[in-house]
PDB file of N, CA and C in Angstrom:
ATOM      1  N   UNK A   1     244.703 161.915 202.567  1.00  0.00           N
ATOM      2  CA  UNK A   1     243.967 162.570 201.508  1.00  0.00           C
ATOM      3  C   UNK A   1     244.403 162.027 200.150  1.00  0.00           C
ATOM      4  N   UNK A   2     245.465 161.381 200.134  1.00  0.00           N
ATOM      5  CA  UNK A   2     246.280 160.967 198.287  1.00  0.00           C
ATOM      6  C   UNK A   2     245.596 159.676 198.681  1.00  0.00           C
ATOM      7  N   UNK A   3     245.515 159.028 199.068  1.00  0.00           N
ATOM      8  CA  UNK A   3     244.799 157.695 198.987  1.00  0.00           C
ATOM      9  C   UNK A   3     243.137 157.549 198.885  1.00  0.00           C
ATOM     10  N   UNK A   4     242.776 159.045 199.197  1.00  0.00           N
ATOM     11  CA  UNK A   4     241.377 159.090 198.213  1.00  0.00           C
ATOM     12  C   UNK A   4     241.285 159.080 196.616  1.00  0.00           C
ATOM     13  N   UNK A   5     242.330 159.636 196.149  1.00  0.00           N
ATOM     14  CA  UNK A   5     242.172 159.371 194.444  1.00  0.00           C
ATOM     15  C   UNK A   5     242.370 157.706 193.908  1.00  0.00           C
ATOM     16  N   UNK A   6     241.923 158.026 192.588  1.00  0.00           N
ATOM     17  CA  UNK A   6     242.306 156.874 191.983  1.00  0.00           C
ATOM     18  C   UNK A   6     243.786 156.834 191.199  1.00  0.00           C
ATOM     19  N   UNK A   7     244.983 155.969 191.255  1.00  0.00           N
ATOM     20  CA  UNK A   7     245.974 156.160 190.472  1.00  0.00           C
ATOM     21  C   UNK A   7     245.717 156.572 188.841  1.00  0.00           C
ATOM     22  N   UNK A   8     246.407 157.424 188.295  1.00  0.00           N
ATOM     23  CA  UNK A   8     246.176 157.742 186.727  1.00  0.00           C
ATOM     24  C   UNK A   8     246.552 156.418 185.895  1.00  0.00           C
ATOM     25  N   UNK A   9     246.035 156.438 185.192  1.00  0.00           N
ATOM     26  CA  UNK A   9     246.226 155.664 184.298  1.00  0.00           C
ATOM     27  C   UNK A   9     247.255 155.612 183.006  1.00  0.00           C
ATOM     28  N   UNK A  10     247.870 154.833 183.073  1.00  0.00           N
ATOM     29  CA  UNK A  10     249.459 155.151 181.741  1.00  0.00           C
ATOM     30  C   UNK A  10     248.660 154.368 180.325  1.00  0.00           C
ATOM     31  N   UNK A  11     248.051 155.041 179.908  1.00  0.00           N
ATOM     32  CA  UNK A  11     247.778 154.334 178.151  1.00  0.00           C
ATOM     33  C   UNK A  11     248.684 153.864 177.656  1.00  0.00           C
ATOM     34  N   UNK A  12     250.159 154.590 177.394  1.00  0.00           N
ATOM     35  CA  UNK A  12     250.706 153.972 176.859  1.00  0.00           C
ATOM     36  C   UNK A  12     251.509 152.437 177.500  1.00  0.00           C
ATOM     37  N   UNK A  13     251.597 152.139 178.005  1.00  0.00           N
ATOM     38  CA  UNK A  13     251.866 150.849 178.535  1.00  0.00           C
ATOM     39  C   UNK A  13     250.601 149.980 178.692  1.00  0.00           C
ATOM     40  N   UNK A  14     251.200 148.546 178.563  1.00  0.00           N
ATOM     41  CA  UNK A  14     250.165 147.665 177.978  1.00  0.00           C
ATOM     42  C   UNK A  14     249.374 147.574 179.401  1.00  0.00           C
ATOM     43  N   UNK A  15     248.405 148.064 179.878  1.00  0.00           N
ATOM     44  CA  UNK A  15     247.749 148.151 180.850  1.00  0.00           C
ATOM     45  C   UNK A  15     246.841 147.098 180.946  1.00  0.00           C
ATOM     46  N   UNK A  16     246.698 145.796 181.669  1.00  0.00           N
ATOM     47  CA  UNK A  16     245.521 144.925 181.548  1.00  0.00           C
ATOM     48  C   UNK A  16     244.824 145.376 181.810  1.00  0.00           C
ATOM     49  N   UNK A  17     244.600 146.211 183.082  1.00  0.00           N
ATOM     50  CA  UNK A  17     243.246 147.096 183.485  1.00  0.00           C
ATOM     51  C   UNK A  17     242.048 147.683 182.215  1.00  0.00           C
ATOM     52  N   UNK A  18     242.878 148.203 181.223  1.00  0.00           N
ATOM     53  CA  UNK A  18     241.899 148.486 179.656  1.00  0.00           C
ATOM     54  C   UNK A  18     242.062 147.935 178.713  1.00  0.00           C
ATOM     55  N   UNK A  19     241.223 147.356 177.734  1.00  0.00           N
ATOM     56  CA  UNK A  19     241.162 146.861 177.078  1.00  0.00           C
ATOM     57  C   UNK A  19     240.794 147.797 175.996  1.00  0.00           C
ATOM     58  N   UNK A  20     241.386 147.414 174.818  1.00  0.00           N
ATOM     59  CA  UNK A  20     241.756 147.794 173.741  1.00  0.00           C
ATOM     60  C   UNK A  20     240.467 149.084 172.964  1.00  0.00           C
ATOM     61  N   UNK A  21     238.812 148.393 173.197  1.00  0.00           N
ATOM     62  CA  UNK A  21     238.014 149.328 173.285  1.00  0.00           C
ATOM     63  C   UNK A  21     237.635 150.647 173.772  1.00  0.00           C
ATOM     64  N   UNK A  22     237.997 150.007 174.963  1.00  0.00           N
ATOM     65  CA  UNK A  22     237.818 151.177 176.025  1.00  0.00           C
ATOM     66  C   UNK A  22     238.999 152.331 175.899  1.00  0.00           C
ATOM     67  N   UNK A  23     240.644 152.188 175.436  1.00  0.00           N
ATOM     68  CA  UNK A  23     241.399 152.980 175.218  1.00  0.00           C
ATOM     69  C   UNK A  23     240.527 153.874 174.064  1.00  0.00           C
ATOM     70  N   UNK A  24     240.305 153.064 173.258  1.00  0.00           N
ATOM     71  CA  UNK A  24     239.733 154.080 171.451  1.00  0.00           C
ATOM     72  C   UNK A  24     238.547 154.756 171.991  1.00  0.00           C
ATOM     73  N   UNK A  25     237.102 153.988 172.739  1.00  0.00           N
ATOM     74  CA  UNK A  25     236.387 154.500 173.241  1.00  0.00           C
ATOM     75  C   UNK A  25     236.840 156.485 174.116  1.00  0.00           C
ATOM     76  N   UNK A  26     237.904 156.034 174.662  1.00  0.00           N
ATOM     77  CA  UNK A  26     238.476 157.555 175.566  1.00  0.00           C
ATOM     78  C   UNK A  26     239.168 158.066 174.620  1.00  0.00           C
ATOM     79  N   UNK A  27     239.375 157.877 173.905  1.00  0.00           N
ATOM     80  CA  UNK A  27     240.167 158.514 172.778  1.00  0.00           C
ATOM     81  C   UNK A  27     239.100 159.544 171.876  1.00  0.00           C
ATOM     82  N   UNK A  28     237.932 158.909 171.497  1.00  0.00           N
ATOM     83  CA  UNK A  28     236.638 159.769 170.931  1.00  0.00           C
ATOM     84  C   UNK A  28     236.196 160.977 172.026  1.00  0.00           C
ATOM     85  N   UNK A  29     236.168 160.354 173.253  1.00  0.00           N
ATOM     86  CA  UNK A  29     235.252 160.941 174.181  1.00  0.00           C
ATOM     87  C   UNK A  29     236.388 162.327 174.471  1.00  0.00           C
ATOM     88  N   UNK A  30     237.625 162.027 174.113  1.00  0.00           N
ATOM     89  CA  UNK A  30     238.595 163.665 174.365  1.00  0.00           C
ATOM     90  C   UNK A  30     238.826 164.051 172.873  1.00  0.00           C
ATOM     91  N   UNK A  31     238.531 163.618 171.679  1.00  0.00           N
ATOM     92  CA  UNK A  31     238.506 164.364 170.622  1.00  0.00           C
ATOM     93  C   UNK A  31     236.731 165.147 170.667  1.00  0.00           C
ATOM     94  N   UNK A  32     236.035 164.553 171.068  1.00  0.00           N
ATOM     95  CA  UNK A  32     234.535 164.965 170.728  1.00  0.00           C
ATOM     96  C   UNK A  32     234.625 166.519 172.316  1.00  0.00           C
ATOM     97  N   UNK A  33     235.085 166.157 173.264  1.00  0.00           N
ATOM     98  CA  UNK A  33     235.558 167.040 174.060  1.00  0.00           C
ATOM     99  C   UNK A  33     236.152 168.704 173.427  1.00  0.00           C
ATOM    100  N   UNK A  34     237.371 168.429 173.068  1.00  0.00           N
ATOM    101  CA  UNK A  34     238.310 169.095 172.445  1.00  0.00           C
ATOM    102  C   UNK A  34     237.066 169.822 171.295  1.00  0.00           C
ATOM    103  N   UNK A  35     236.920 169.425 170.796  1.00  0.00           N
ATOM    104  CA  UNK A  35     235.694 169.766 169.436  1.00  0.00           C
ATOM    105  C   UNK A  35     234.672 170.683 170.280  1.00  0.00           C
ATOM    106  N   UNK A  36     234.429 170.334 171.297  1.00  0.00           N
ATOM    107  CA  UNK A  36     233.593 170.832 172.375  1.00  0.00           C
ATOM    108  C   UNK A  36     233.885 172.534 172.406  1.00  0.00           C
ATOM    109  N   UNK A  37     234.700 172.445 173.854  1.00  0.00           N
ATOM    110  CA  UNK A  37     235.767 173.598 173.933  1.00  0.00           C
ATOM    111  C   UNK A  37     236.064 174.518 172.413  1.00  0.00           C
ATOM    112  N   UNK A  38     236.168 174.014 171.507  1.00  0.00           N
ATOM    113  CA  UNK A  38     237.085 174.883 170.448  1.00  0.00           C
ATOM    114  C   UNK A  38     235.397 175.724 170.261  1.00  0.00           C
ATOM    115  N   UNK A  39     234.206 174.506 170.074  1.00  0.00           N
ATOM    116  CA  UNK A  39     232.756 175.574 169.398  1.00  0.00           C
ATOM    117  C   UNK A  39     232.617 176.742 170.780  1.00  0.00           C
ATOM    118  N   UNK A  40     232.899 176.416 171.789  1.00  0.00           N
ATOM    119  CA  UNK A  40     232.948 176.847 172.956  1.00  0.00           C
ATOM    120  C   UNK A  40     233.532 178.455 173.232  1.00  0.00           C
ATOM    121  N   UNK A  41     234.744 177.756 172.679  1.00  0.00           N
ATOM    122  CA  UNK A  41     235.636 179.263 172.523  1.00  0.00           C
ATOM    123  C   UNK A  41     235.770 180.464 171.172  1.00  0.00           C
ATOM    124  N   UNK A  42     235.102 179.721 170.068  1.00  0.00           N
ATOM    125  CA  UNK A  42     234.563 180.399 169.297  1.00  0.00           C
ATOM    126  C   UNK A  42     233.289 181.321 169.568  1.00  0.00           C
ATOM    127  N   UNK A  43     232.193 180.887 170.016  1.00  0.00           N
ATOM    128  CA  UNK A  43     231.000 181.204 170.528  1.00  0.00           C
ATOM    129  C   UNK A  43     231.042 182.534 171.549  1.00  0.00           C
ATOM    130  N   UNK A  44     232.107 182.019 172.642  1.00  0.00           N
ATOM    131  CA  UNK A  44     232.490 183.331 173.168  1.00  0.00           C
ATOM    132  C   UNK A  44     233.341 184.736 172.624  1.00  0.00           C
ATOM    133  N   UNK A  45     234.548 184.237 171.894  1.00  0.00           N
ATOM    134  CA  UNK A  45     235.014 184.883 171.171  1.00  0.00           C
ATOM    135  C   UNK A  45     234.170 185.851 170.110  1.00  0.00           C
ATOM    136  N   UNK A  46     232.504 185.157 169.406  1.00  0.00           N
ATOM    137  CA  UNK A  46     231.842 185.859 168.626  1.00  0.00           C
ATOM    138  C   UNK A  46     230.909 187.216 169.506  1.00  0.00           C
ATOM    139  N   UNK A  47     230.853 186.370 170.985  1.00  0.00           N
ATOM    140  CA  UNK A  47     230.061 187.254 171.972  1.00  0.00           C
ATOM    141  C   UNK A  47     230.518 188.478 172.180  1.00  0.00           C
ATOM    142  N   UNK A  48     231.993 188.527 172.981  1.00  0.00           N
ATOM    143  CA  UNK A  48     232.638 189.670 173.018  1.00  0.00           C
ATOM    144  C   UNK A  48     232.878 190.327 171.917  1.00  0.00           C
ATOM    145  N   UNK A  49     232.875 189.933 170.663  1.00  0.00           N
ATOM    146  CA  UNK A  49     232.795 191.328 169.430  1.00  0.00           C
ATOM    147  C   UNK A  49     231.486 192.027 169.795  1.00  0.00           C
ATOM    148  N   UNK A  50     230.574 190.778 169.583  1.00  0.00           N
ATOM    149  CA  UNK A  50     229.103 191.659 169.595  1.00  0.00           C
ATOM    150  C   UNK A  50     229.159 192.391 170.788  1.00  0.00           C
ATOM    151  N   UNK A  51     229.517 192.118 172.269  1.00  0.00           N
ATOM    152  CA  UNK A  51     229.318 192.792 172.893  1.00  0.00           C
ATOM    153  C   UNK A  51     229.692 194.358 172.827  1.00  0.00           C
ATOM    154  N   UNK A  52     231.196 194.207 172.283  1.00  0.00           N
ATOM    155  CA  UNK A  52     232.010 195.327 172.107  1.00  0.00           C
ATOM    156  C   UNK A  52     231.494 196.347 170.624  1.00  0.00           C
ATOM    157  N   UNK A  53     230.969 195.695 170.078  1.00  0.00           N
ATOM    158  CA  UNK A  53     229.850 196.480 168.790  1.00  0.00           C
ATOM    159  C   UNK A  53     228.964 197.077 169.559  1.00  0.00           C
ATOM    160  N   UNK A  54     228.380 196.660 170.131  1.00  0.00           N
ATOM    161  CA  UNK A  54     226.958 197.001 170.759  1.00  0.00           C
ATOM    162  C   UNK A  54     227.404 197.907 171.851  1.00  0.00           C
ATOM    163  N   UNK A  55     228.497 198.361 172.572  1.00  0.00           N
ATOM    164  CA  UNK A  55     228.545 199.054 173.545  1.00  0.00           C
ATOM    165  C   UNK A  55     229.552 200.241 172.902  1.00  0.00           C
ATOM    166  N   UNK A  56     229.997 200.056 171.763  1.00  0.00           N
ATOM    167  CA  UNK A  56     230.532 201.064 170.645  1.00  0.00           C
ATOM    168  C   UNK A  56     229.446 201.936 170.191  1.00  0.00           C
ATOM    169  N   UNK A  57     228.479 201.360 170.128  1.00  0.00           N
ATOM    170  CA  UNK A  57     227.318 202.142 169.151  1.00  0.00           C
ATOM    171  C   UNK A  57     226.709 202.972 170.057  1.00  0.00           C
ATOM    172  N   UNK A  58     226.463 202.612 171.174  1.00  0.00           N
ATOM    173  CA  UNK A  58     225.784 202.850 172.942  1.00  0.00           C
ATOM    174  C   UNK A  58     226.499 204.126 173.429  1.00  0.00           C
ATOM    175  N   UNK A  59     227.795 204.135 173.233  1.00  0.00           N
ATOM    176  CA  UNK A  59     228.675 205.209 173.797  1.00  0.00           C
ATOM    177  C   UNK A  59     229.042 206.465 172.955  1.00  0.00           C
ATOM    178  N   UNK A  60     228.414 206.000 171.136  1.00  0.00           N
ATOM    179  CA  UNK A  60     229.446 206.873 170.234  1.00  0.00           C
ATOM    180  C   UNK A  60     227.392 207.679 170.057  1.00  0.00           C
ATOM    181  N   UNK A  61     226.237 206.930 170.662  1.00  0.00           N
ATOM    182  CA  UNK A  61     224.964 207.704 170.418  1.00  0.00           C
ATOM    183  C   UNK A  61     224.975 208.739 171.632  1.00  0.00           C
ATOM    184  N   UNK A  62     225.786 208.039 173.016  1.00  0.00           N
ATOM    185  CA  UNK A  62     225.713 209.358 173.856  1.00  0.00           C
ATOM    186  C   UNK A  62     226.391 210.569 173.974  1.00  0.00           C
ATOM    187  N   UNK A  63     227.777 210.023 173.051  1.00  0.00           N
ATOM    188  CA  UNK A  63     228.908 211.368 173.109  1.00  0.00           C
ATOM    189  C   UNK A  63     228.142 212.271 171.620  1.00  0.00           C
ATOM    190  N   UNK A  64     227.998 211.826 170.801  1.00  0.00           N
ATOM    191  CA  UNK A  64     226.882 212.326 169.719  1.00  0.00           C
ATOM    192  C   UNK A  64     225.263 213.523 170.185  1.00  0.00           C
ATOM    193  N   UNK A  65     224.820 212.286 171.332  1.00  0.00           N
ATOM    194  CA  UNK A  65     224.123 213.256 172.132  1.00  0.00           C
ATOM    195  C   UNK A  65     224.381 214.538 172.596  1.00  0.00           C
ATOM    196  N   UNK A  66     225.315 214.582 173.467  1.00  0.00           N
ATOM    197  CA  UNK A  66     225.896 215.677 174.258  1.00  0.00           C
ATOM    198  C   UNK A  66     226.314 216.830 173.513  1.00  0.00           C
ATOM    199  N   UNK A  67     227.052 216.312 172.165  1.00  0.00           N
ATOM    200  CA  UNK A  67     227.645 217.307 171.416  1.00  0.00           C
ATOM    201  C   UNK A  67     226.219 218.237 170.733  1.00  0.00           C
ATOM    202  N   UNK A  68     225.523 217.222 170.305  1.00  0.00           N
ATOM    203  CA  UNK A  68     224.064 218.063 170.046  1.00  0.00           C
ATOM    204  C   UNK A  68     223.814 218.928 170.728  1.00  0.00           C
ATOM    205  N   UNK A  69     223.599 218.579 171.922  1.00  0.00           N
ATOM    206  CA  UNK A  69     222.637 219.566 173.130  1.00  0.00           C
ATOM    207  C   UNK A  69     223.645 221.026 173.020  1.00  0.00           C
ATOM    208  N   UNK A  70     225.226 220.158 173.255  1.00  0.00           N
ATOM    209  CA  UNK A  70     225.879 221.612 173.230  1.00  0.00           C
ATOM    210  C   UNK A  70     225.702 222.308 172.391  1.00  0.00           C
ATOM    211  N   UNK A  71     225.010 222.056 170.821  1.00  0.00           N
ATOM    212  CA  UNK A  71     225.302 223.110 169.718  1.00  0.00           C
ATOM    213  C   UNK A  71     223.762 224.186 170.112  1.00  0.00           C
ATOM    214  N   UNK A  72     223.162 223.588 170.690  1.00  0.00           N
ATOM    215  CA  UNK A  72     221.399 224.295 170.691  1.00  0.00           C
ATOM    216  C   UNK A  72     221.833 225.218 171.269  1.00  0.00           C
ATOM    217  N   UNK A  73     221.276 226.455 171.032  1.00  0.00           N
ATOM    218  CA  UNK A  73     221.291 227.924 171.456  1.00  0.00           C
ATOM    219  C   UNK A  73     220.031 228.469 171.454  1.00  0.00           C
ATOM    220  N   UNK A  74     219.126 227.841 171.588  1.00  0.00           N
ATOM    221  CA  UNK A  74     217.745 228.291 171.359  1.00  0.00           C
ATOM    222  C   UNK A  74     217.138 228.848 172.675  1.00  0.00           C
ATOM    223  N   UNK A  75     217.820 228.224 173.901  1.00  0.00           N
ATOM    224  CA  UNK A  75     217.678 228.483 174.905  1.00  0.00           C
ATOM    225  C   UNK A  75     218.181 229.775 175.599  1.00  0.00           C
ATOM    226  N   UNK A  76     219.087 230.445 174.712  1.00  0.00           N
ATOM    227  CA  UNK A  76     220.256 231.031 175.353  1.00  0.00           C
ATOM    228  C   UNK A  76     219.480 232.309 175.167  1.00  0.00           C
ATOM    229  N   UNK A  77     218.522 232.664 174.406  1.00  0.00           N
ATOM    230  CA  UNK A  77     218.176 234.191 174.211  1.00  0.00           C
ATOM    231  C   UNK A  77     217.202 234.466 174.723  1.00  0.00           C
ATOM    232  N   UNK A  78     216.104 233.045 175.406  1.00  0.00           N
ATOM    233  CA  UNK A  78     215.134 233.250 176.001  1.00  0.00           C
ATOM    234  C   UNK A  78     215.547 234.142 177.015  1.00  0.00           C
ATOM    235  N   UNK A  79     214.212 235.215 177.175  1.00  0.00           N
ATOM    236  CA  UNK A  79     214.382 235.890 178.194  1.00  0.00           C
ATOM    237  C   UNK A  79     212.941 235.877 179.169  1.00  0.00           C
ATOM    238  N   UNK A  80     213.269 235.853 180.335  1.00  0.00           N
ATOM    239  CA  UNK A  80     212.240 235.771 181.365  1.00  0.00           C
ATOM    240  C   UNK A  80     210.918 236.418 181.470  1.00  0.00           C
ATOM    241  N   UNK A  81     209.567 236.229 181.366  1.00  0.00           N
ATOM    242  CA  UNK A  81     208.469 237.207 181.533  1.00  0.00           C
ATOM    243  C   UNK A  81     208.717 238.387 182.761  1.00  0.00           C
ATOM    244  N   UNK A  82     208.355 239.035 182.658  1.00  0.00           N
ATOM    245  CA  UNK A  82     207.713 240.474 183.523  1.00  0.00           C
ATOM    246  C   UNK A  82     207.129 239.739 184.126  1.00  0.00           C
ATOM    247  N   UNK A  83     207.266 239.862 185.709  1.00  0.00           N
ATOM    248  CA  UNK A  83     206.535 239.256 186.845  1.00  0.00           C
ATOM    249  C   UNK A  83     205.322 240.626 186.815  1.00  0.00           C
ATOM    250  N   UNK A  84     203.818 240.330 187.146  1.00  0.00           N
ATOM    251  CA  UNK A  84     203.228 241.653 187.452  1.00  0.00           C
ATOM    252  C   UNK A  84     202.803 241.491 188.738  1.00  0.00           C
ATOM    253  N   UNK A  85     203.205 242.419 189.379  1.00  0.00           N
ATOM    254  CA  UNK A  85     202.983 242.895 190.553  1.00  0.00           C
ATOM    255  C   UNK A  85     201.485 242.920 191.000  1.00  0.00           C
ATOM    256  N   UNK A  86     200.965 242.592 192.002  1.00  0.00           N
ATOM    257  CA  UNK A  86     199.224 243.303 192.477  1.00  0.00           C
ATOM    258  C   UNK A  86     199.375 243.996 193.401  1.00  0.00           C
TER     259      UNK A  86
END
């Protein structure tokens, strides 16, 4: 199974295998990467506020709710009709 990979590559030693382009070339392609990831982890980082705003507002309209209903008493004095008999 280790003789399916390819050996890593040591940049820093004068490697004939790469040539001088191709090092700077991989050098962009993991800064433009890195740049990647960071908008990446910002983006999420902005998500979970919003999420956590939005499920703040969601929870503080239903406990708000409830407390309402509890204050109504309008219900409490109704009293039942007279059934009439035939």
């Amino acid at each position: 199974m280790g003789d399916s990979f390819k050996p890593k590559i040591n940049q820093e030693a004068k490697d004939p295998l790469l040539k001088k382009a191709e090092l700077e070339y991989m050098k962009i392609i993991e800064q433009k990467n890195r740049e990647r990831v960071q908008k990446l982890q910002a983006i999420a980082k902005k998500n979970r506020i919003t999420g956590f705003a939005i499920g703040a507002g969601v929870f503080s309209i239903y406990l708000y709710s409830i407390f309402a209903v509890k204050q109504e008493t309008f219900l409490d004095d109704f009293n039942e009709p007279a059934k009439i008999q035939q």
